[in-house]
N, C-alpha and C. Protein backbone atom coordinates (compact mmCIF):
# COMPACT_ATOMS: atom_id res chain seq x y z
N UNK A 1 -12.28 -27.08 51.05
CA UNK A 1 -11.65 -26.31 52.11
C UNK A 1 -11.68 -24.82 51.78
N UNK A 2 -11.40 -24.85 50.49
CA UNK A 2 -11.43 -23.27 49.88
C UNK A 2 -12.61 -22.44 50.22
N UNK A 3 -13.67 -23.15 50.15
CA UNK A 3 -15.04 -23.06 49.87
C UNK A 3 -15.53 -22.40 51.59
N UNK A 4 -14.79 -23.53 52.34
CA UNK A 4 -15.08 -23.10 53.96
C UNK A 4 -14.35 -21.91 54.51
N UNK A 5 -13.30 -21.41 53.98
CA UNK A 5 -12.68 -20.27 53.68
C UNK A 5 -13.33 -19.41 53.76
N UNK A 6 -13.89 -19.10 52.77
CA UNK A 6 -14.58 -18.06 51.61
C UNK A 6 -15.77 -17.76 52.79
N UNK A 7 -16.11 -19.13 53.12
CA UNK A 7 -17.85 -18.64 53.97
C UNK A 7 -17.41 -18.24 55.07
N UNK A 8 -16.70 -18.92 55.74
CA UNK A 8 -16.23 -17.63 57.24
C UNK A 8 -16.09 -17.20 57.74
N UNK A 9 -14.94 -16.20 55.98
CA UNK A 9 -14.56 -14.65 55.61
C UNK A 9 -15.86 -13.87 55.76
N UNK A 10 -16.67 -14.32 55.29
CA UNK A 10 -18.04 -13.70 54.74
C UNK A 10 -18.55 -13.34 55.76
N UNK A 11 -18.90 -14.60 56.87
CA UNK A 11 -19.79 -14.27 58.32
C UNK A 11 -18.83 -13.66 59.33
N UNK A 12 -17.70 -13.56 59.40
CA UNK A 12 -17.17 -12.56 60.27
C UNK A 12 -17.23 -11.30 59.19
N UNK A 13 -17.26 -11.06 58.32
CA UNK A 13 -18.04 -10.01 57.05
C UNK A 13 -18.86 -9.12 57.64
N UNK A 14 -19.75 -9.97 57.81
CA UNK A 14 -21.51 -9.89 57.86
C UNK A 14 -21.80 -9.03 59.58
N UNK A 15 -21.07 -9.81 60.40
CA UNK A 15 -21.12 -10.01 62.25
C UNK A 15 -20.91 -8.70 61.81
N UNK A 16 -21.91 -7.59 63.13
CA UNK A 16 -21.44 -6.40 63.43
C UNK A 16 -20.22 -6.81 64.17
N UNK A 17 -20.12 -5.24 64.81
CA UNK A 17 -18.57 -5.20 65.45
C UNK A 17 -19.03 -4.61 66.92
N UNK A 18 -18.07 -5.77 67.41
CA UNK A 18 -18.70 -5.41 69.29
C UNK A 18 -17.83 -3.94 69.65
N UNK A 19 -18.78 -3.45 70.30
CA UNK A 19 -18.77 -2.43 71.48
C UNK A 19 -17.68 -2.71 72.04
N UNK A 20 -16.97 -1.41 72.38
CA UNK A 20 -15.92 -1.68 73.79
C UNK A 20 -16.59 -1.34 75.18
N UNK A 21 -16.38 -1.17 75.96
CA UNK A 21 -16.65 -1.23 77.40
C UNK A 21 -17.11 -0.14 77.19
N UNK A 22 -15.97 1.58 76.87
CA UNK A 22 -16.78 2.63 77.10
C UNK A 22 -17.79 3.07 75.93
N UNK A 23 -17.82 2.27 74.76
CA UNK A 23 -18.80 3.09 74.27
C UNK A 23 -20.34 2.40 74.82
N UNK A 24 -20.17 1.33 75.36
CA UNK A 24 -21.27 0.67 75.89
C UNK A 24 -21.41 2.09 77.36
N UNK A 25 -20.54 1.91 77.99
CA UNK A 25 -21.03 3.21 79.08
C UNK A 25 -21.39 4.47 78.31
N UNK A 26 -21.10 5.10 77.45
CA UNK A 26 -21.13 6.70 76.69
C UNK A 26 -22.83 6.34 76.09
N UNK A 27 -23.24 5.10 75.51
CA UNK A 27 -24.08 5.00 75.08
C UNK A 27 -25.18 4.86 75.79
N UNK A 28 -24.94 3.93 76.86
CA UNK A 28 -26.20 3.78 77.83
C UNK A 28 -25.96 4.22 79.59
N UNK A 29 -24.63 4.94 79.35
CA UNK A 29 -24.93 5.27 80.51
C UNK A 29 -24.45 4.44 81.89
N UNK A 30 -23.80 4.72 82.88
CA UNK A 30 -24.03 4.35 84.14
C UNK A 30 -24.55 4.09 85.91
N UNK A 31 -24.30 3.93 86.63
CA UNK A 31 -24.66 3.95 87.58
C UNK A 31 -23.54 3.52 88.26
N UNK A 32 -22.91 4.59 88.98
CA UNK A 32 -21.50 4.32 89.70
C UNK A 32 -21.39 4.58 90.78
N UNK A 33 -21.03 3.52 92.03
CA UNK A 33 -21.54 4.07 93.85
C UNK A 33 -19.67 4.68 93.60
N UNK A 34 -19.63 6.11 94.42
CA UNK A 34 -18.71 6.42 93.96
C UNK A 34 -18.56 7.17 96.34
N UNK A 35 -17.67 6.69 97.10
CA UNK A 35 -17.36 6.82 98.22
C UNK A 35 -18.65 6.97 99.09
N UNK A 36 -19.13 6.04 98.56
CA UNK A 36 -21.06 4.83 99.13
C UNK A 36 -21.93 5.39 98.20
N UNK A 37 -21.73 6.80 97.87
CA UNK A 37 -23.41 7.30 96.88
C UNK A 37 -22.99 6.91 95.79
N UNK A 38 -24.54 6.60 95.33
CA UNK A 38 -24.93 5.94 93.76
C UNK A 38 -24.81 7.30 92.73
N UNK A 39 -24.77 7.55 91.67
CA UNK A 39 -25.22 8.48 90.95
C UNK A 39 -25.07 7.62 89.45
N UNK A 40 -26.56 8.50 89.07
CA UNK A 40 -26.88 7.99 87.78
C UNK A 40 -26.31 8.70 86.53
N UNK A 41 -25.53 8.22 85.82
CA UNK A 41 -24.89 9.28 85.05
C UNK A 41 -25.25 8.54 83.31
N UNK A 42 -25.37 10.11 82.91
CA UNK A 42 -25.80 9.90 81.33
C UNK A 42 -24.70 10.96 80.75
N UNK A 43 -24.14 10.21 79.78
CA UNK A 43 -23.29 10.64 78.73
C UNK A 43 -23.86 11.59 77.49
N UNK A 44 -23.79 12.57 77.20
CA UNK A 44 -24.13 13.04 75.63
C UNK A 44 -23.22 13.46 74.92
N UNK A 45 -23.32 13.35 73.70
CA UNK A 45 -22.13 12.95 72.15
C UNK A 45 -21.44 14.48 72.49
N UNK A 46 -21.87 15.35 73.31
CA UNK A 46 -20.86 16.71 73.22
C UNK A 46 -19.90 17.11 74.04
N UNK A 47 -19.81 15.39 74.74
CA UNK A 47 -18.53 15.44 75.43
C UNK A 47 -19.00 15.55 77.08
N UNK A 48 -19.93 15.91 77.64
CA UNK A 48 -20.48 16.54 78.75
C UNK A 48 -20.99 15.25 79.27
N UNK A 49 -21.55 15.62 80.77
CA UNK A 49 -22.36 14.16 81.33
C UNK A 49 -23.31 14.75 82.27
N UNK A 50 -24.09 14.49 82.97
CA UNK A 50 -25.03 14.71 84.23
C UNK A 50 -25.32 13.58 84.97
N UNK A 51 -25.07 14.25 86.01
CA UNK A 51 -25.68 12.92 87.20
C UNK A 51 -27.45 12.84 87.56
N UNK A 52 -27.86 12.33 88.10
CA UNK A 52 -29.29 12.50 89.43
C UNK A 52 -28.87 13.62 89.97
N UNK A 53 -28.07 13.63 90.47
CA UNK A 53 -27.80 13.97 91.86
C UNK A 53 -26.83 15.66 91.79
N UNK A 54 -27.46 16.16 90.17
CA UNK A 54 -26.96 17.74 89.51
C UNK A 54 -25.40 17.77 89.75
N UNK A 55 -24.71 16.79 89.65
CA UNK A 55 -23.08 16.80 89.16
C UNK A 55 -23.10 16.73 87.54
N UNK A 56 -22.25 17.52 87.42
CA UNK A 56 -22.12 17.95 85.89
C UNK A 56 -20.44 18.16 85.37
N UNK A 57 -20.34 17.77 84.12
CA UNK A 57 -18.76 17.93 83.76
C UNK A 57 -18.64 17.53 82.22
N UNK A 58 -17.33 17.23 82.16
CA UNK A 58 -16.90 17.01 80.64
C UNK A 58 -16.27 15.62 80.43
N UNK A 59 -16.34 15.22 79.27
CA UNK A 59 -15.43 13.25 79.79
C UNK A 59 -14.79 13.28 78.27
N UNK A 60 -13.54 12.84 78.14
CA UNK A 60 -13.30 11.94 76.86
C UNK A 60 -12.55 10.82 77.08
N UNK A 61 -12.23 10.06 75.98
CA UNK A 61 -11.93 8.47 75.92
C UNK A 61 -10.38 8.74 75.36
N UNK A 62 -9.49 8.04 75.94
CA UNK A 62 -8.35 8.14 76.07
C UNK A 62 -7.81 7.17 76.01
N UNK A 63 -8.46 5.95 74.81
CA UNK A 63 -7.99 4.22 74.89
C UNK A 63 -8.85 3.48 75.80
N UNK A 64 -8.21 2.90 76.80
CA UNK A 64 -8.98 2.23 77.75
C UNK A 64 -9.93 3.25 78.88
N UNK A 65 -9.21 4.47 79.42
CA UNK A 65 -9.45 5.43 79.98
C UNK A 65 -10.75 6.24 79.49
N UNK A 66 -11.67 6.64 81.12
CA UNK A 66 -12.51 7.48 80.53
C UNK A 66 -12.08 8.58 81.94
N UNK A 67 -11.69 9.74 81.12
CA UNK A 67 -11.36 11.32 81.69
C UNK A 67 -12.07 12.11 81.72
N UNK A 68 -12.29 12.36 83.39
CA UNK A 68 -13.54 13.27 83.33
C UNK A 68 -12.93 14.82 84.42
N UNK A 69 -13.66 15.28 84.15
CA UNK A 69 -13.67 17.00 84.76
C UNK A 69 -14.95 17.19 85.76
N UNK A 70 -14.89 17.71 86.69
CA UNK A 70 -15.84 18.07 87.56
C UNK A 70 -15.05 19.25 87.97
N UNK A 71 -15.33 20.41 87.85
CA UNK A 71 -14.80 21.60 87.74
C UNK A 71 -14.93 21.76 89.46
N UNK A 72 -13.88 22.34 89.93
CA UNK A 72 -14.20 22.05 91.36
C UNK A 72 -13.56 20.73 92.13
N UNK A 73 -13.84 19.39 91.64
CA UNK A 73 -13.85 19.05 92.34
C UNK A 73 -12.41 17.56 91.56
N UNK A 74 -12.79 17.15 90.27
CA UNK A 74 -11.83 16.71 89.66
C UNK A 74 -11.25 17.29 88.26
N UNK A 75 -9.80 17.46 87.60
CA UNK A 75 -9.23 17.79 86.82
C UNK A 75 -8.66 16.65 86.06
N UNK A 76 -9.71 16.29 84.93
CA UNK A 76 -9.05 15.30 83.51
C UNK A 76 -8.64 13.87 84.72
N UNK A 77 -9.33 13.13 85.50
CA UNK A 77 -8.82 12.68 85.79
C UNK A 77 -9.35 10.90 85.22
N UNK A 78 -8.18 10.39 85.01
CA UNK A 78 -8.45 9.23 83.98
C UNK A 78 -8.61 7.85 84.73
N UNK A 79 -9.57 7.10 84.44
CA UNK A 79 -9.79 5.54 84.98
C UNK A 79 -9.95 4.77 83.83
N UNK A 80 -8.93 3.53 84.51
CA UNK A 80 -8.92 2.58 83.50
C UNK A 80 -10.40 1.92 83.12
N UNK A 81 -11.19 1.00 82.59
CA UNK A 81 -11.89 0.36 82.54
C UNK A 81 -11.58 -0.67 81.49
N UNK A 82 -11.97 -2.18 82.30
CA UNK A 82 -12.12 -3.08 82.10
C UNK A 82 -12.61 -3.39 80.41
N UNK A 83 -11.83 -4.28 79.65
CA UNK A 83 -12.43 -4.30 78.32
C UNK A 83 -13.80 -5.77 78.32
N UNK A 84 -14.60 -5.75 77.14
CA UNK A 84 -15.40 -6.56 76.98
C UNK A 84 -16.81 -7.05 78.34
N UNK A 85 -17.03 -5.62 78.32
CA UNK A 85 -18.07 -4.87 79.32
C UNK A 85 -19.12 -4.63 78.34
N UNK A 86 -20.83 -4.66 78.87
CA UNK A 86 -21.71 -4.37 77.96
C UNK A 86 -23.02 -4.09 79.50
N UNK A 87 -23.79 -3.42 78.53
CA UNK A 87 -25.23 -3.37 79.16
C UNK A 87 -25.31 -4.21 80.38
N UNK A 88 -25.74 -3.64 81.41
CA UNK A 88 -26.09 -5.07 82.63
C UNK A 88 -25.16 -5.38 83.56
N UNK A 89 -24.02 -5.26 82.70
CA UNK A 89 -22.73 -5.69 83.39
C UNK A 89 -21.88 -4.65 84.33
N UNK A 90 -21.76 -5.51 85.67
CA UNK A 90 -21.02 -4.68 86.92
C UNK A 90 -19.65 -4.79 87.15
N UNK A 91 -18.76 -4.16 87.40
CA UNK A 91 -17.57 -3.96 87.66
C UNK A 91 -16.82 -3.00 88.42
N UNK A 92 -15.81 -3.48 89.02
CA UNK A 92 -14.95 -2.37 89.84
C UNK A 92 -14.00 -1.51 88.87
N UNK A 93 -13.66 -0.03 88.94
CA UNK A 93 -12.70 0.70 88.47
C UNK A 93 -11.94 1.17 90.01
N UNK A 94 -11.11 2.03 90.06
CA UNK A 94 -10.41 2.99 90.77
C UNK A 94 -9.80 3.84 90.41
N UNK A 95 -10.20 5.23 90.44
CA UNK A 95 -10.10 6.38 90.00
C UNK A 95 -9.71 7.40 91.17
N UNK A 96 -9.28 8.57 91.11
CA UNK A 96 -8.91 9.52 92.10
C UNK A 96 -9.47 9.40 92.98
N UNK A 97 -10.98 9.68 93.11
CA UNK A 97 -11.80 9.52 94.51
C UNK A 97 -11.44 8.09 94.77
N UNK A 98 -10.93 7.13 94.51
CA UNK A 98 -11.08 6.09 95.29
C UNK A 98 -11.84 4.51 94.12
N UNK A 99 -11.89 4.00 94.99
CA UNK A 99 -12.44 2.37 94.27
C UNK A 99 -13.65 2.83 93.92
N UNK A 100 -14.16 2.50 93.03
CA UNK A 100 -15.95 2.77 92.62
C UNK A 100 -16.65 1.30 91.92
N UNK A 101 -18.04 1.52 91.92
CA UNK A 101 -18.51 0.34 91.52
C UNK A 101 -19.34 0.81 90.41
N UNK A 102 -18.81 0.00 89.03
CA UNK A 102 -19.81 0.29 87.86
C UNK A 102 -20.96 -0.64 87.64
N UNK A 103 -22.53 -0.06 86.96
CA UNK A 103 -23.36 -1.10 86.30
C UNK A 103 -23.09 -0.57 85.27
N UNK A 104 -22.90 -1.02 83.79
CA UNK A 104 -23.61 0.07 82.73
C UNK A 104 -25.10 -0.30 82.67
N UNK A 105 -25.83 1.18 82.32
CA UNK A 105 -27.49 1.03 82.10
C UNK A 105 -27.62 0.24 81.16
């Protein structure tokens, strides 16, 4: 029994460590229909994002929350997201503008 213990310990050891929802979005990115338009949005490590569609701003992670800035148009404004989200995977948030629909890339 000891023995089955020990091995496991070892392979949950060994197992990387899953992704949360947003670093799966920060990493690859989304595609969010946000009041009917799509925009393709890419994350980079300096905090900033860009759309397709030349929307531009700032985002950070706030726990479950991802807070973003669109100067103009939103201020720090925070949406929950769903945990145990990855690549591929679609989901609803609701954020200031309204209900939106996520893929992550």
């Amino acid at each position: 029994m000891r023995l089955f213990v020990l091995a496991a310990a070892s392979v949950a050891l060994a197992a990387p460590a899953l992704a949360t929802t947003l670093e799966a979005v920060v990493a690859h990115g989304v595609i969010i229909e946000v009041q009917g338009t799509p925009y393709d949005v890419t994350y980079k490590a300096d905090g900033t994002f860009t759309t397709d569609q030349g929307v531009e701003g700032t985002y950070k992670i706030d726990g479950d929350k991802l807070c973003i800035t669109v100067p103009g148009v939103v201020d720090n404004d925070c949406t929950a997201y769903p945990e145990g989200k990855a690549s591929g995977d679609s989901f609803e948030v609701t954020g200031g503008l309204g209900p939106s629909k996520v893929t992550i890339k």
